[in-house]
C-alpha atoms as a PDB file:
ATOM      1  CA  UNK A   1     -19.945   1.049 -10.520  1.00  0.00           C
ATOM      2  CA  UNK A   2     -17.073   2.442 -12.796  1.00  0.00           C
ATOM      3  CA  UNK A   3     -13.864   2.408 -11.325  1.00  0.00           C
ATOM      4  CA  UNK A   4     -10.315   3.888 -12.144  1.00  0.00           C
ATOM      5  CA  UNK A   5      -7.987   1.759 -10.210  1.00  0.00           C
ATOM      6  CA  UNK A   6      -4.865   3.946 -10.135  1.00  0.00           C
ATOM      7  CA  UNK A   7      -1.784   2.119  -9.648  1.00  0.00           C
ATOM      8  CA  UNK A   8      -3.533  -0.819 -10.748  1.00  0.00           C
ATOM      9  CA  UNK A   9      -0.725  -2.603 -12.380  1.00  0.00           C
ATOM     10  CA  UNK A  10       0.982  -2.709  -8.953  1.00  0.00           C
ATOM     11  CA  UNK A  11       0.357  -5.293  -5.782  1.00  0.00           C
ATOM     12  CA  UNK A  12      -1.662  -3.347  -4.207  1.00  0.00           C
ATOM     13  CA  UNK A  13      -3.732  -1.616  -7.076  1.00  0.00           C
ATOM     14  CA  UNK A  14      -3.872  -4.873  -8.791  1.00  0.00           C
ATOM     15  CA  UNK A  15      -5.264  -7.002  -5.850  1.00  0.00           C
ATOM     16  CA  UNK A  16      -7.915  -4.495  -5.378  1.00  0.00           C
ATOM     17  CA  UNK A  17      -8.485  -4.333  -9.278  1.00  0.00           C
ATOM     18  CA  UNK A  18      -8.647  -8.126  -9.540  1.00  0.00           C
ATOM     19  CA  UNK A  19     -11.723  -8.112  -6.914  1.00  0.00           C
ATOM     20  CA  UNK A  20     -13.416  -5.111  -7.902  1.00  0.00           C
ATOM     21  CA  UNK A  21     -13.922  -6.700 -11.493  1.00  0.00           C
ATOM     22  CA  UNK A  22     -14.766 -10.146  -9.498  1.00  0.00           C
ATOM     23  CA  UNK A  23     -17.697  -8.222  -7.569  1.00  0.00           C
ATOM     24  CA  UNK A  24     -19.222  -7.427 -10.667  1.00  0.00           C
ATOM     25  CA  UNK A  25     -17.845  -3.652 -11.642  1.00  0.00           C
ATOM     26  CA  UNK A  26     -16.499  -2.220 -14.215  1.00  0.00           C
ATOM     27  CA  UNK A  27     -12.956  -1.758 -13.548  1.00  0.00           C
ATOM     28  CA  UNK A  28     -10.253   0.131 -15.981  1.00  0.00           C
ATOM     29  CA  UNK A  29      -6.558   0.873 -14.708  1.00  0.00           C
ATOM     30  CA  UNK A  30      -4.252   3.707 -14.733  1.00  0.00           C
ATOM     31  CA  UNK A  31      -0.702   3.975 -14.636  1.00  0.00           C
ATOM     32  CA  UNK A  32       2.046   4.934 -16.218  1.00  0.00           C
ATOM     33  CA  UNK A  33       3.139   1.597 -17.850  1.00  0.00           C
ATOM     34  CA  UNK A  34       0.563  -0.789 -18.687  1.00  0.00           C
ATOM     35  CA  UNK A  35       0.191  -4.465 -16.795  1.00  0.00           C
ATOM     36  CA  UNK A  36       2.255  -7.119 -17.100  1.00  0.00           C
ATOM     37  CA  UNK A  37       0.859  -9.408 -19.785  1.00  0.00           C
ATOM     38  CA  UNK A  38       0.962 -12.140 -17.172  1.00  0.00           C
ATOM     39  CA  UNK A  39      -1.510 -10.996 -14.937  1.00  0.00           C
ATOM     40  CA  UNK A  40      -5.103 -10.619 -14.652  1.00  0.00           C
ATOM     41  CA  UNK A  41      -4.770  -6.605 -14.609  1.00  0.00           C
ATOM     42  CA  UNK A  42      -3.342  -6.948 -18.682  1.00  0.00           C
ATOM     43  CA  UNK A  43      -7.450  -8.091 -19.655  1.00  0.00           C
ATOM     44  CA  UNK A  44      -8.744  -4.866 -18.387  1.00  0.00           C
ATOM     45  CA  UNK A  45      -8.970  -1.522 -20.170  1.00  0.00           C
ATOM     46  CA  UNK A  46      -6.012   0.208 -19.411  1.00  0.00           C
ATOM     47  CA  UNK A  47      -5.323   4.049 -19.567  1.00  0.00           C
ATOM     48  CA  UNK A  48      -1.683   5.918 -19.297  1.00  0.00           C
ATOM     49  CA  UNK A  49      -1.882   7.997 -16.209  1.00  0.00           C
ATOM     50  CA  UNK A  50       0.994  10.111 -14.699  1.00  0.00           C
ATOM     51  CA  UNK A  51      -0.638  11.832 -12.090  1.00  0.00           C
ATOM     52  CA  UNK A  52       2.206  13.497 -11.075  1.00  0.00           C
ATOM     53  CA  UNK A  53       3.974  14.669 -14.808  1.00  0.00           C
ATOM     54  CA  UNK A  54       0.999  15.067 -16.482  1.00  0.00           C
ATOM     55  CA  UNK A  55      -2.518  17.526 -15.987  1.00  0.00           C
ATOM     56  CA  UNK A  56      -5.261  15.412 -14.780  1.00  0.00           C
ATOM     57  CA  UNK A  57      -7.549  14.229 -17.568  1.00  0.00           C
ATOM     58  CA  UNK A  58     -11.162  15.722 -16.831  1.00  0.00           C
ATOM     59  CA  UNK A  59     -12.593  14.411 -19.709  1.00  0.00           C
ATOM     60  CA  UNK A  60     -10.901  10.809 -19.214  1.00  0.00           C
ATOM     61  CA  UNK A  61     -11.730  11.396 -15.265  1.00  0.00           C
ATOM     62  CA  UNK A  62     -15.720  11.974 -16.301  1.00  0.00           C
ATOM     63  CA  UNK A  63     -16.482   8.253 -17.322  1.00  0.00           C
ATOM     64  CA  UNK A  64     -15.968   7.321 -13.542  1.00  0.00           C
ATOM     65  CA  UNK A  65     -18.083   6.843 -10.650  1.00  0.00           C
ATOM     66  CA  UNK A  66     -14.939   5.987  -8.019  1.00  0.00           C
ATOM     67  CA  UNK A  67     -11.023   6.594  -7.814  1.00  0.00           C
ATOM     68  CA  UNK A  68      -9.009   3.944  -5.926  1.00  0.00           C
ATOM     69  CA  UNK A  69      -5.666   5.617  -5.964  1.00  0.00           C
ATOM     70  CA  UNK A  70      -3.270   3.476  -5.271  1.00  0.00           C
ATOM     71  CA  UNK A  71      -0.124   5.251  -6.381  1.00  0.00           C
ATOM     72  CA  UNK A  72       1.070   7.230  -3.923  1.00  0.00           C
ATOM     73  CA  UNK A  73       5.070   7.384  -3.728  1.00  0.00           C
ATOM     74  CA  UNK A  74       6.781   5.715  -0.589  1.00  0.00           C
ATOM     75  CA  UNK A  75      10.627   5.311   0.581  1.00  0.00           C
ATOM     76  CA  UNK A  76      11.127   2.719  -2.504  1.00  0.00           C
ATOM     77  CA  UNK A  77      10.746   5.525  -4.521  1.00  0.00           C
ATOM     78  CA  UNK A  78      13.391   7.801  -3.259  1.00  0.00           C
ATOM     79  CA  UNK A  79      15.290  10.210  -6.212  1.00  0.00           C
ATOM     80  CA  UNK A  80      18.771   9.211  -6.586  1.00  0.00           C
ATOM     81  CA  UNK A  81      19.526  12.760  -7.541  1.00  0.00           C
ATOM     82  CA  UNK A  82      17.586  16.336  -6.626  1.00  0.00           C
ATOM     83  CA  UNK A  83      15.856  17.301  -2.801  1.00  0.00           C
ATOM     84  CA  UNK A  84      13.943  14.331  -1.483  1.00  0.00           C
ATOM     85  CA  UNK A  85      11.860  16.708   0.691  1.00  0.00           C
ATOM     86  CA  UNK A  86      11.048  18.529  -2.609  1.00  0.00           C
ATOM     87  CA  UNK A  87      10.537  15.366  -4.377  1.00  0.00           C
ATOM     88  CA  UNK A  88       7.610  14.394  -1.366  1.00  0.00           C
ATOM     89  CA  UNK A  89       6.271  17.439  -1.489  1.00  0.00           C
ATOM     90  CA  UNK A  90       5.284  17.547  -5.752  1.00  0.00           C
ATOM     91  CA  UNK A  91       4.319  13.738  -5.529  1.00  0.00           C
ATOM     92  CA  UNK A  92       2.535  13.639  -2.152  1.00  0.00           C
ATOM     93  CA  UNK A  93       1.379  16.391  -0.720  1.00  0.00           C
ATOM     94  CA  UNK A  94       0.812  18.529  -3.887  1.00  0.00           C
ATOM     95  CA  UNK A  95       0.207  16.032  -6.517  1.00  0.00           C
ATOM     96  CA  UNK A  96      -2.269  13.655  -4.829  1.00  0.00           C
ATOM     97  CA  UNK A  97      -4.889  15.980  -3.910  1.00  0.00           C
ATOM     98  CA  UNK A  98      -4.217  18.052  -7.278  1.00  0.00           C
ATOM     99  CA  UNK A  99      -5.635  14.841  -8.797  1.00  0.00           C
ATOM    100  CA  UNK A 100      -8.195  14.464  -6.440  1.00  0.00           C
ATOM    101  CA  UNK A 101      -9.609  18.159  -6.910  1.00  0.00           C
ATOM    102  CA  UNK A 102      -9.867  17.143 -10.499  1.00  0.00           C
ATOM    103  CA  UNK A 103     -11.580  13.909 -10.567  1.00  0.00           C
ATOM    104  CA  UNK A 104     -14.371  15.789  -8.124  1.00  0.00           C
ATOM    105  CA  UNK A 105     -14.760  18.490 -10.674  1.00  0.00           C
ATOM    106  CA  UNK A 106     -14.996  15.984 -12.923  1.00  0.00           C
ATOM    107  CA  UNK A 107     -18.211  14.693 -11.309  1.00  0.00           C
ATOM    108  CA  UNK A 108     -16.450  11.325  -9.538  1.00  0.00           C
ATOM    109  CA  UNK A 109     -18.621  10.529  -6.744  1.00  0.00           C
ATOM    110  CA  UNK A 110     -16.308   8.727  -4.476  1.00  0.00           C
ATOM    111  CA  UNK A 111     -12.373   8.673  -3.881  1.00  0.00           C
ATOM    112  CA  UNK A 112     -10.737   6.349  -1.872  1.00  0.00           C
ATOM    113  CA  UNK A 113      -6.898   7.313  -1.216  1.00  0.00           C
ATOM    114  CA  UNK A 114      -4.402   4.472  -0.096  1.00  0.00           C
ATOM    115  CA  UNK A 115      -2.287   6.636   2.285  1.00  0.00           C
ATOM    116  CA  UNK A 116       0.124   5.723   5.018  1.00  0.00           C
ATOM    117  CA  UNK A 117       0.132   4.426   8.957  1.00  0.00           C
ATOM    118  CA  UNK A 118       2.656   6.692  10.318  1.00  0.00           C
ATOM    119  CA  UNK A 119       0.724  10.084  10.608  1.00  0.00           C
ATOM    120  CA  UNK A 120      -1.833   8.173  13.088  1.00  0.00           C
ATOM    121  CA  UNK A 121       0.154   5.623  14.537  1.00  0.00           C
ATOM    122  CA  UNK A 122       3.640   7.362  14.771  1.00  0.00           C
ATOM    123  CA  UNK A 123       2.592  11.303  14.820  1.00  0.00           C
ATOM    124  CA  UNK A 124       6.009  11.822  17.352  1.00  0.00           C
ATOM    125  CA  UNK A 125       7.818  11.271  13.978  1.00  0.00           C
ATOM    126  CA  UNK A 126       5.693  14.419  12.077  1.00  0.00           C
ATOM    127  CA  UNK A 127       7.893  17.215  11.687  1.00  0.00           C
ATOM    128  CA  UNK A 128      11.028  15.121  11.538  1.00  0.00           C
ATOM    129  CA  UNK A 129      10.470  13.544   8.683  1.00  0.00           C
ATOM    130  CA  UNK A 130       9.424  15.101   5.118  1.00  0.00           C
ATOM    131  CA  UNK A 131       8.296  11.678   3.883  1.00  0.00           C
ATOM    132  CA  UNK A 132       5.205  11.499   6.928  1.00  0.00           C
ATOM    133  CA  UNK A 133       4.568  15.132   6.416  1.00  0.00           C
ATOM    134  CA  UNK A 134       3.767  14.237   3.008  1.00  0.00           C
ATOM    135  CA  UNK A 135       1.948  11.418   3.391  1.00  0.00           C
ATOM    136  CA  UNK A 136      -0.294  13.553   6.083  1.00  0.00           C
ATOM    137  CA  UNK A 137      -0.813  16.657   3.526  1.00  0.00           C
ATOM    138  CA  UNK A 138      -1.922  14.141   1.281  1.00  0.00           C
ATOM    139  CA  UNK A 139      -4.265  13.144   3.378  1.00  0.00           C
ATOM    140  CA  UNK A 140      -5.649  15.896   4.767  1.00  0.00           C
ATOM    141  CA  UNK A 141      -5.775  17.320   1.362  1.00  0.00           C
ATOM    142  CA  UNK A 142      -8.006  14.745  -0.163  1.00  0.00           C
ATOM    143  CA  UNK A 143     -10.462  14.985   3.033  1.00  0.00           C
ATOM    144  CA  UNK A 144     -10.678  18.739   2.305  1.00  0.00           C
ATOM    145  CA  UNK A 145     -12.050  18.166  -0.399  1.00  0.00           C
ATOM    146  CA  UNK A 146     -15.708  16.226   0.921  1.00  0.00           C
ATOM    147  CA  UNK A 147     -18.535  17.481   0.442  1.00  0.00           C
ATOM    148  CA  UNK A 148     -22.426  16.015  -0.398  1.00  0.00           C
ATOM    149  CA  UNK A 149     -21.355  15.013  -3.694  1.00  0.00           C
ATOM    150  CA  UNK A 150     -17.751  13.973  -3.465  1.00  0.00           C
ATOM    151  CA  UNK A 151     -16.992  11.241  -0.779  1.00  0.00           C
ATOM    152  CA  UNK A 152     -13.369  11.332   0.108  1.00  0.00           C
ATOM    153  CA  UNK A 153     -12.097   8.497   2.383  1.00  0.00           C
ATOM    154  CA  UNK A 154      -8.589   7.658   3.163  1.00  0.00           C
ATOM    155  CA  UNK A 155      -7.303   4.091   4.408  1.00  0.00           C
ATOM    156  CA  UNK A 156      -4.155   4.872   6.172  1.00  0.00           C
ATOM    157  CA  UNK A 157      -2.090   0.980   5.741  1.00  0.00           C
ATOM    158  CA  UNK A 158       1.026  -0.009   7.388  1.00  0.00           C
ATOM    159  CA  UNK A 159       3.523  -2.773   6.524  1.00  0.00           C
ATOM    160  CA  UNK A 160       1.795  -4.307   2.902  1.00  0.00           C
ATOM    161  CA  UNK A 161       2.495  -7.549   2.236  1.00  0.00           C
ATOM    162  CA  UNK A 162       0.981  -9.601  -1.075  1.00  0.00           C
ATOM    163  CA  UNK A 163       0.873 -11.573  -3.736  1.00  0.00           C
ATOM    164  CA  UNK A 164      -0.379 -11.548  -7.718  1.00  0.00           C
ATOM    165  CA  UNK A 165      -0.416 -14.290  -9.626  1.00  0.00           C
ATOM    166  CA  UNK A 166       1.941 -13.574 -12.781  1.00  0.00           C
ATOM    167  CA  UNK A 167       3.272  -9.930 -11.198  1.00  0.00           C
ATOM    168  CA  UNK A 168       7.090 -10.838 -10.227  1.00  0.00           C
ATOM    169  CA  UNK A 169       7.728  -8.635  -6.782  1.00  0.00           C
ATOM    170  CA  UNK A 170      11.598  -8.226  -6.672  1.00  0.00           C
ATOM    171  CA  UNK A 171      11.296  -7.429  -3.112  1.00  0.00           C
ATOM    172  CA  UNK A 172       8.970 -10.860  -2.159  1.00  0.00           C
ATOM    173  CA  UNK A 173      11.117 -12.700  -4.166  1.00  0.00           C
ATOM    174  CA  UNK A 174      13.777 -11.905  -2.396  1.00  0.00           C
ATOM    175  CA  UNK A 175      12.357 -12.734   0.438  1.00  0.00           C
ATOM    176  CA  UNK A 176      11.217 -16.316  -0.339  1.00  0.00           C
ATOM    177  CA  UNK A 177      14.657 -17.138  -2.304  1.00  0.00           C
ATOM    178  CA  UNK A 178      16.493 -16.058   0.982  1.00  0.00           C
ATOM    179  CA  UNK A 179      14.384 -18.498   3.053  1.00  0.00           C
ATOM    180  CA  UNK A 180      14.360 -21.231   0.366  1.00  0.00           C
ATOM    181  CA  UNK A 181      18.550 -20.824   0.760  1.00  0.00           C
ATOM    182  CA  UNK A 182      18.811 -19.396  -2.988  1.00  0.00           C
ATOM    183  CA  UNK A 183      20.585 -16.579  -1.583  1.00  0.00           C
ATOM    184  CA  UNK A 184      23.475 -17.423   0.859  1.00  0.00           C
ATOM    185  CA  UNK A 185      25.452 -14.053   0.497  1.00  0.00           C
ATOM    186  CA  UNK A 186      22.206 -12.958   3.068  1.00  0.00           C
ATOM    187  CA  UNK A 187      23.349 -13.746   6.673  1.00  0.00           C
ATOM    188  CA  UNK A 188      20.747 -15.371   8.344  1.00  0.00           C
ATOM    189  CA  UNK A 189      19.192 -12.878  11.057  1.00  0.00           C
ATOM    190  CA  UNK A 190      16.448 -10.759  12.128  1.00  0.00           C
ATOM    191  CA  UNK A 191      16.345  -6.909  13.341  1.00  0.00           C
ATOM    192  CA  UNK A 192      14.831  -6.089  16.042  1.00  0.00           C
ATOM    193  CA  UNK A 193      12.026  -3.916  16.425  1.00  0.00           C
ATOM    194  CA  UNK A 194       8.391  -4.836  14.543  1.00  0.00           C
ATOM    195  CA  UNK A 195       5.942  -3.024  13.170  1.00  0.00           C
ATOM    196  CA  UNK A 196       2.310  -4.283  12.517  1.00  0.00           C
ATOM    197  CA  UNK A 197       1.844  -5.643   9.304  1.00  0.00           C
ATOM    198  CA  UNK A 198      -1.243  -6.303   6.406  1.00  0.00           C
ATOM    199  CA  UNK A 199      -1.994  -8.300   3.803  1.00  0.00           C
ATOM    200  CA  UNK A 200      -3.219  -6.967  -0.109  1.00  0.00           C
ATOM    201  CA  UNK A 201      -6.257  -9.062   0.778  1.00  0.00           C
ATOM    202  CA  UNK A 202      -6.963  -7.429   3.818  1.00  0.00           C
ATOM    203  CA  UNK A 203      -6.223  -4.014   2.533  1.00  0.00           C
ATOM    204  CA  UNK A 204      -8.672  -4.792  -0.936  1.00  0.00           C
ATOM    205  CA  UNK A 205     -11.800  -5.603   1.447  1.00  0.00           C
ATOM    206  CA  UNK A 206     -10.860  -2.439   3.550  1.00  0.00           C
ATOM    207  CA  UNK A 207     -10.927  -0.909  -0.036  1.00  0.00           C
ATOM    208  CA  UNK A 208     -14.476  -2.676  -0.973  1.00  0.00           C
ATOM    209  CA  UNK A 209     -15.598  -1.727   2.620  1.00  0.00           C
ATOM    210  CA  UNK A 210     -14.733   1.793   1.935  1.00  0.00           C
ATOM    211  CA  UNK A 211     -16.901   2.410  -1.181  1.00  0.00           C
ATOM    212  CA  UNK A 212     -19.705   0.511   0.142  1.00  0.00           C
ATOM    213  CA  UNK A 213     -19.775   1.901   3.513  1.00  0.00           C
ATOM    214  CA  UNK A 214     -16.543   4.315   4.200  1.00  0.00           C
ATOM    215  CA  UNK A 215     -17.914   7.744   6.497  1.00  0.00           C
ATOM    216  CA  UNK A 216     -17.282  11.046   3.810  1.00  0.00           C
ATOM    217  CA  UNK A 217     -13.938  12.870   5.447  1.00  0.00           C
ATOM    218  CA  UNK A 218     -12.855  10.114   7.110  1.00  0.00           C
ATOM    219  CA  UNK A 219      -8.845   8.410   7.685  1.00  0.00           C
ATOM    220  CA  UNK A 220      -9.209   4.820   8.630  1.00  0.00           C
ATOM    221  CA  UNK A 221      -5.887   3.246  10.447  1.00  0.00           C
ATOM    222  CA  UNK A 222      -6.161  -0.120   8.814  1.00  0.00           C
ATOM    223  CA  UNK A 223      -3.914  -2.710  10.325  1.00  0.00           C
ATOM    224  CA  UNK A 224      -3.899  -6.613  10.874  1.00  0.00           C
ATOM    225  CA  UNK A 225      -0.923  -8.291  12.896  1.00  0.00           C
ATOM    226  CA  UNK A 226       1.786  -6.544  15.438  1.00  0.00           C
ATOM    227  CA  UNK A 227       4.667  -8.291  14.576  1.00  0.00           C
ATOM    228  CA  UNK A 228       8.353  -8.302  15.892  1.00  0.00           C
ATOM    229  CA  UNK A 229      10.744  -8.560  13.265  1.00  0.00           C
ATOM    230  CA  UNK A 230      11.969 -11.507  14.438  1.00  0.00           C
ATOM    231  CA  UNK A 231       8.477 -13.407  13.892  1.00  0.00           C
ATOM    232  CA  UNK A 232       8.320 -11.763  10.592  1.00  0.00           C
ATOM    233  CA  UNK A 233      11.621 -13.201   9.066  1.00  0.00           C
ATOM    234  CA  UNK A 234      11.198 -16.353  10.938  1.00  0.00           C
ATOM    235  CA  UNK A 235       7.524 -16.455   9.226  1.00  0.00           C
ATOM    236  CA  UNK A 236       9.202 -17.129   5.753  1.00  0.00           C
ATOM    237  CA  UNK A 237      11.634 -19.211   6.607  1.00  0.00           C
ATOM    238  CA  UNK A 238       8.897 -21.800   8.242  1.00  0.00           C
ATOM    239  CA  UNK A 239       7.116 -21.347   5.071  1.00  0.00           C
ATOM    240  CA  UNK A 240      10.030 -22.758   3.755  1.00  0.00           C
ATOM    241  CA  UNK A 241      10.067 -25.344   6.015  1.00  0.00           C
ATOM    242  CA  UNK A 242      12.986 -24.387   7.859  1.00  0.00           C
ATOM    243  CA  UNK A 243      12.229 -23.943  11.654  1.00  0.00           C
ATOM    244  CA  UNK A 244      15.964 -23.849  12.432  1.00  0.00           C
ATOM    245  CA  UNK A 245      16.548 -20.770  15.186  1.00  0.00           C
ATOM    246  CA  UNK A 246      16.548 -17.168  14.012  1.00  0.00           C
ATOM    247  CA  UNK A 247      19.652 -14.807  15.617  1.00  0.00           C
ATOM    248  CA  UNK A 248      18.438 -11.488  16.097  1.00  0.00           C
ATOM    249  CA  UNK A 249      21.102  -8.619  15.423  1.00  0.00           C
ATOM    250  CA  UNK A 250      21.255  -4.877  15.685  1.00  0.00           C
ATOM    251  CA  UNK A 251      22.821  -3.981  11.967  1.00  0.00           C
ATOM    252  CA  UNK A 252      21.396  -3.041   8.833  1.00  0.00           C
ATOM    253  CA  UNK A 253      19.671  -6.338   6.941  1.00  0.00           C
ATOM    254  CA  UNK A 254      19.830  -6.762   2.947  1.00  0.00           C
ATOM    255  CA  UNK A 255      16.488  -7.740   3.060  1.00  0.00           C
ATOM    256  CA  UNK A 256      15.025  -4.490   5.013  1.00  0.00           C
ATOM    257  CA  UNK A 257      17.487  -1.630   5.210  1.00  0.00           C
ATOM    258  CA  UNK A 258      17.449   1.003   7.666  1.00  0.00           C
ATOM    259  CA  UNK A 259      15.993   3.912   5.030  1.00  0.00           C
ATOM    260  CA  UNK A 260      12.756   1.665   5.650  1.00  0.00           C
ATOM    261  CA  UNK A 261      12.576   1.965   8.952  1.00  0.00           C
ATOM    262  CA  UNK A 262      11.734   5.792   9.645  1.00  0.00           C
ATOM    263  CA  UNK A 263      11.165   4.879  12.993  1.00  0.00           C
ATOM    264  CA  UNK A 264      14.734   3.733  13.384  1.00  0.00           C
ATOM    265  CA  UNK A 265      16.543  -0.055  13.488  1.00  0.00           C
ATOM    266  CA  UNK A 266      15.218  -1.640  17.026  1.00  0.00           C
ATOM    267  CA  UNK A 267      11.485   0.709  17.212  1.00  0.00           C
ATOM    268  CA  UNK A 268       8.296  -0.629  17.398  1.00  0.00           C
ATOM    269  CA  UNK A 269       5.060   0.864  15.883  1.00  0.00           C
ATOM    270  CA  UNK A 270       2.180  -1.444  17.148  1.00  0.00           C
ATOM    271  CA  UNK A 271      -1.628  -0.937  17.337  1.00  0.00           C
ATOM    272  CA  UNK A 272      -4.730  -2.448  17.597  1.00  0.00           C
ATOM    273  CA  UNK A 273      -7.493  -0.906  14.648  1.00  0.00           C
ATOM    274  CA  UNK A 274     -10.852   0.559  16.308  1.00  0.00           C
ATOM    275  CA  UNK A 275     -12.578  -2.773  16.628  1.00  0.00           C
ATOM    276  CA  UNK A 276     -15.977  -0.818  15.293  1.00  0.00           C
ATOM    277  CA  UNK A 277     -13.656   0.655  11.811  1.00  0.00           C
ATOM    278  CA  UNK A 278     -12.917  -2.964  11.396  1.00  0.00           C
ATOM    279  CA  UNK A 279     -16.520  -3.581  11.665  1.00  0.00           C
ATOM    280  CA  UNK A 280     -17.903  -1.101   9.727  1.00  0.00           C
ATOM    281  CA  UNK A 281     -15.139  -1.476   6.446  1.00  0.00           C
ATOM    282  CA  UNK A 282     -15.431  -5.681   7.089  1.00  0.00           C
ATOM    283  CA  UNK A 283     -12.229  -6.248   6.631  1.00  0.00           C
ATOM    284  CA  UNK A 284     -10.224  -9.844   7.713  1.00  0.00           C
ATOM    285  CA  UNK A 285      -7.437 -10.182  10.407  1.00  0.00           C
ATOM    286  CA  UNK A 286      -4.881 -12.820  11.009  1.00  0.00           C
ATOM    287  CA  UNK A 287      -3.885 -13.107   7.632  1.00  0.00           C
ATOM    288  CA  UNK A 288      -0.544 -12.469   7.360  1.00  0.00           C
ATOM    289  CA  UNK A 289       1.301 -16.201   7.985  1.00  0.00           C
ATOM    290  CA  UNK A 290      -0.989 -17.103   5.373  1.00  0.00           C
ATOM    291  CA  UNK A 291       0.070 -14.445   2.835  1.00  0.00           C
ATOM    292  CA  UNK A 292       3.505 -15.350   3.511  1.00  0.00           C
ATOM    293  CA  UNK A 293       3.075 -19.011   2.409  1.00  0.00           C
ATOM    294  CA  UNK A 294       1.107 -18.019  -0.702  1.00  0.00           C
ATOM    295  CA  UNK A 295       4.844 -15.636  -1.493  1.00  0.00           C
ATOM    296  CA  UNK A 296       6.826 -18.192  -0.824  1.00  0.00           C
ATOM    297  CA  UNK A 297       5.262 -20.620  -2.265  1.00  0.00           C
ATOM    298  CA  UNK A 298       5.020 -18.842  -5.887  1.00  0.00           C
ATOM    299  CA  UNK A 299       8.716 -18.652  -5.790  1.00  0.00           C
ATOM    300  CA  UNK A 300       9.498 -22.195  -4.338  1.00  0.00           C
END
């Protein structure tokens, strides 16, 4: 299969890049920038995409069988100037289906959207916050789009946690150099709260599962381990090796401020996946102490 990995210089994009090409297809990535010449994702063809500056590219678009898209916009991505609710609008809800409508007239067969956990497992916040709304319209806009030749599928992922080798992640590094004590100016606490959290690993076999087996229309919630925030700080820091106690305190943390949380500082958003969606996209649990190691331990 030909596949456009979109947002495939990124964690996410790239982990599911790296295995695509490891299954035997034939994988090119798009994104604005190309991959960092330490990685992998820098030996495969790469093509400039700005899905949300630029007019889709039929012509580029035709030489494809599948679309991961991987580049949706999320709270990292926040304009420092301008409406934010505009700004989620153009990129999410208008943009992201724009390029999907495209790629199907294009003749893609299949189109597998990376969205986001909160229109499922939060829908009280929907209508509150422009960020979810946009993250639904995406959504929903891709799905619209299904029909006998175009299978649309959406993964909705929660908390993403990774790691690939050569791509430097400010925000893991930060992470591991605050449990490996590289950054005392941190105080050393947890929130509280939790929120359920995946690996890229996980999320890339959801993604395989998807275009082998993913139902046409369909959002999957995808998610792995419920996890207080507590355990989840406390997770690096034994990677680190340091098992000392972990304070818990209600204030805004360096490491995850509160514009994160759109749930607000001390909520939980926990779930349990349809045991039979696991099933059918084949995807791995429990992986998450294990991806922390692997973070810290490419920083250590």
């Amino acid at each position: 299969m030909k596949i456009l990995v979109l947002g495939g210089t990124g964690m996410v994009g790239g982990d599911a890049a790296i295995r695509l090409l490891s299954l035997g297809h034939e994988v090119e990535i798009g994104a604005r920038k190309p991959p960092a010449a330490t990685t992998a994702m820098a030996a495969m063809p790469f093509r400039r995409v700005d899905y949300v500056n630029d007019a889709p590219d039929m012509d580029m678009l035709m030489r494809f069988d599948a679309v991961v898209f991987a580049a949706g916009n999320d709270v990292r991505h926040i304009p420092r100037d301008g409406d934010p609710d505009a700004h989620w609008a153009r990129v999410n809800a208008q943009a992201v289906p724009a390029f999907a409508a495209v790629a199907k007239r294009a003749g893609v067969k299949t189109f597998i959207l990376i969205g986001s956990f909160y229109p499922q497992a939060a829908p009280q916040l929907l209508g509150k916050n422009a960020y979810i709304d946009s993250r639904l319209a995406a959504d929903e806009g891709v799905r619209a789009l299904a029909s006998d030749d175009f299978r649309a599928v959406v993964l909705n992922a929660p908390f993403i946690i990774g790691h690939v080798d050569g791509l430097d992640q400010p925000g893991a590094r930060a992470y591991a150099n605050w449990a490996l004590g590289r950054l005392p100016q941190i105080p050393r606490f947890a929130i509280p709260g939790g929120v359920n959290v995946i690996s890229t690993t996980t999320l890339t076999d959801a993604i395989v599962g998807a275009l082998e087996r993913g139902k046409n229309g369909k959002a999957y919630l995808i998610g792995d381990q419920n996890m207080p925030f507590h355990d989840y700080f406390a997770s690096y820091l034994r990677a680190a090796r340091d098992t000392a106690p972990l304070d818990v305190r209600d204030e805004p943390h360096p490491l995850l401020g509160d514009a994160a949380l759109l749930a607000g500082r001390g909520a939980t958003i926990y779930y349990e996946p349809d045991p039979s969606e696991v099933a059918e996209l084949g995807y791995r649990r429990n992986d998450v102490d294990r991806t922390i190691d692997e973070i810290v331990a490419a920083y250590r």
